[in-house]
Protein backbone atom coordinates (compact mmCIF):
# COMPACT_ATOMS: atom_id res chain seq x y z
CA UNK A 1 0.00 0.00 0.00
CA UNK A 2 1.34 3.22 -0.56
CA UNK A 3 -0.01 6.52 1.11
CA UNK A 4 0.97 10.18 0.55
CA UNK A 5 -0.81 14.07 1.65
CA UNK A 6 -0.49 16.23 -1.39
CA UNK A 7 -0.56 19.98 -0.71
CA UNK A 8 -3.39 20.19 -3.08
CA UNK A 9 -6.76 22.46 -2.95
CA UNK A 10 -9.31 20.65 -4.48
CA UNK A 11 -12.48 22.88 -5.67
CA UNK A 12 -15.11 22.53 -7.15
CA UNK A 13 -14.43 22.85 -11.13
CA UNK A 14 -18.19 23.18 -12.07
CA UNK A 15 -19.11 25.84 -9.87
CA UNK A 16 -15.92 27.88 -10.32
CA UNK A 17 -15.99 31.06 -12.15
CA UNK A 18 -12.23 30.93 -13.72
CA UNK A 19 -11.43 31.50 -16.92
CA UNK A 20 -10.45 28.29 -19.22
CA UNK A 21 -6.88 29.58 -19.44
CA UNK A 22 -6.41 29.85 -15.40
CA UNK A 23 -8.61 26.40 -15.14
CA UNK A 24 -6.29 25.13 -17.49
CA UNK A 25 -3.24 25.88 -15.68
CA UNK A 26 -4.54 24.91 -12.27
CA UNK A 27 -5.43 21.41 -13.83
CA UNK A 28 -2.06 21.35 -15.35
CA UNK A 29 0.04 22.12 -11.83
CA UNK A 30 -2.53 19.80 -10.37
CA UNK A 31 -1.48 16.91 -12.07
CA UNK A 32 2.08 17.59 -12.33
CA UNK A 33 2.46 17.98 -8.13
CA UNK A 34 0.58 14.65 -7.79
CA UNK A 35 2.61 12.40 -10.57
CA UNK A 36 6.23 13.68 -9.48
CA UNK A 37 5.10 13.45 -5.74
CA UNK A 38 4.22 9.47 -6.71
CA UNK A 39 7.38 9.65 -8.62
CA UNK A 40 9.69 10.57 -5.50
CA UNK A 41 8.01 8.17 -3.08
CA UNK A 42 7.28 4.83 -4.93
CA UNK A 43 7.91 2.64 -8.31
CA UNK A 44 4.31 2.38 -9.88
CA UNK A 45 2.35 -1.06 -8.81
CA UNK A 46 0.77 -2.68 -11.53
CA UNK A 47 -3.17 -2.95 -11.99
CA UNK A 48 -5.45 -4.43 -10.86
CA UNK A 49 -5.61 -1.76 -7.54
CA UNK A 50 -7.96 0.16 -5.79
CA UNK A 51 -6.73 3.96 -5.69
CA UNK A 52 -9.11 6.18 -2.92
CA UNK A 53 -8.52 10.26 -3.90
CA UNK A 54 -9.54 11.74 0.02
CA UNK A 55 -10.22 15.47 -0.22
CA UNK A 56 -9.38 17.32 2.86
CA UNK A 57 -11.41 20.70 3.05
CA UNK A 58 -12.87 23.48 5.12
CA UNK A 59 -16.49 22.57 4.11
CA UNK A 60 -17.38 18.94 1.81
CA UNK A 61 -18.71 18.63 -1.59
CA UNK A 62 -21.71 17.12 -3.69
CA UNK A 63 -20.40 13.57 -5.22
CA UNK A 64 -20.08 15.13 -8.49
CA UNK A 65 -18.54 17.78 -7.87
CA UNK A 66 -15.86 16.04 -5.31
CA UNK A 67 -15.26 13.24 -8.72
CA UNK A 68 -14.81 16.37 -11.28
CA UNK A 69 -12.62 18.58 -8.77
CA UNK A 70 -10.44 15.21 -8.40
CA UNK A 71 -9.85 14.76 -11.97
CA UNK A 72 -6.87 16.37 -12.22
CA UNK A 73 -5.12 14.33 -9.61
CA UNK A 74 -6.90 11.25 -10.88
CA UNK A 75 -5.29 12.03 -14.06
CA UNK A 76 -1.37 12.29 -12.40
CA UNK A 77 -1.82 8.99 -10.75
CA UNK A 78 -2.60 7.35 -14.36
CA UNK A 79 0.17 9.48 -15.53
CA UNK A 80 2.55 7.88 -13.19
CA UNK A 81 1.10 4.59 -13.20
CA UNK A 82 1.72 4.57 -17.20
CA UNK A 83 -2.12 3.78 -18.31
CA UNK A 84 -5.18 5.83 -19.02
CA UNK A 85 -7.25 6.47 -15.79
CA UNK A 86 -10.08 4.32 -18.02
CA UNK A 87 -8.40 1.12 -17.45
CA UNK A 88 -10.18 -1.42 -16.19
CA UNK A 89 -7.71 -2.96 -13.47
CA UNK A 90 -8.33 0.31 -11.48
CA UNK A 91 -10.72 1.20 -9.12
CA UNK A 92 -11.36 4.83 -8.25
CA UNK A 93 -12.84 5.72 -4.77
CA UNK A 94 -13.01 9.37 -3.78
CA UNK A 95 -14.02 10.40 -0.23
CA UNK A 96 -14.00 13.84 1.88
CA UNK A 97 -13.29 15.19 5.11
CA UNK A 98 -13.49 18.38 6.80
CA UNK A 99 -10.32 19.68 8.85
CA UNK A 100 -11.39 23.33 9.79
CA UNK A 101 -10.76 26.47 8.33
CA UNK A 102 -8.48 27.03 5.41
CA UNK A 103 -7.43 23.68 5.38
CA UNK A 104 -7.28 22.22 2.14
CA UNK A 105 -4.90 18.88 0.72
CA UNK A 106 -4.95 15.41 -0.98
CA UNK A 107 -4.82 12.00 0.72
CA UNK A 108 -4.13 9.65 -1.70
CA UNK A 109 -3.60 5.61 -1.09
CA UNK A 110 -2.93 2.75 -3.59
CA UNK A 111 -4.17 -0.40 -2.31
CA UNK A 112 -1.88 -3.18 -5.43
């Protein structure tokens, strides 16, 4: 099993009012701190695996809108894993918990 805290704010991406280019570029960063932080801690396991995305945040989200505001890091675990994030050995999870004020990051686990 491998476990990690990303220093990640996860928002909601539907109800945001950014523009596509600044969207764009948070998705981008997103996904680069999450694959490189995977990178430095652990060789990639190889599917099938269970992967549970934990947002930690000041107040929780809707299901949808905790699944789209993960995408980003969903997509830099694939990216480090070396597949698309559609494969079929992987299981996503997501799940949310509130830590007070201001507090935002990423709990992410890989159960091989």
């Amino acid at each position: 099993m491998i476990t990690t805290t990303l220093p990640l704010k996860i928002i909601s991406v539907a109800n945001a009012r950014l523009n596509r280019f600044k969207l764009a570029a948070m998705n981008k960063a997103q996904r680069q701190v999450t694959k490189h932080a995977l990178q430095a801690l652990a060789l990639p396991p190889v599917p099938p695996m269970t992967i549970v995305i934990t947002r930690i945040g000041p107040k929780t989200l809707d299901g949808d809108n905790l699944q789209g505001g993960c995408k980003a890091t969903r997509d830099g675990i694939a990216d480090w894993l070396g597949v698309d994030d559609g494969h079929p050995g992987l299981d996503w999870q997501y799940s949310q918990r509130s830590a007070g004020p201001k507090v935002y990051s990423v709990e992410v686990e890989v159960i091989a």
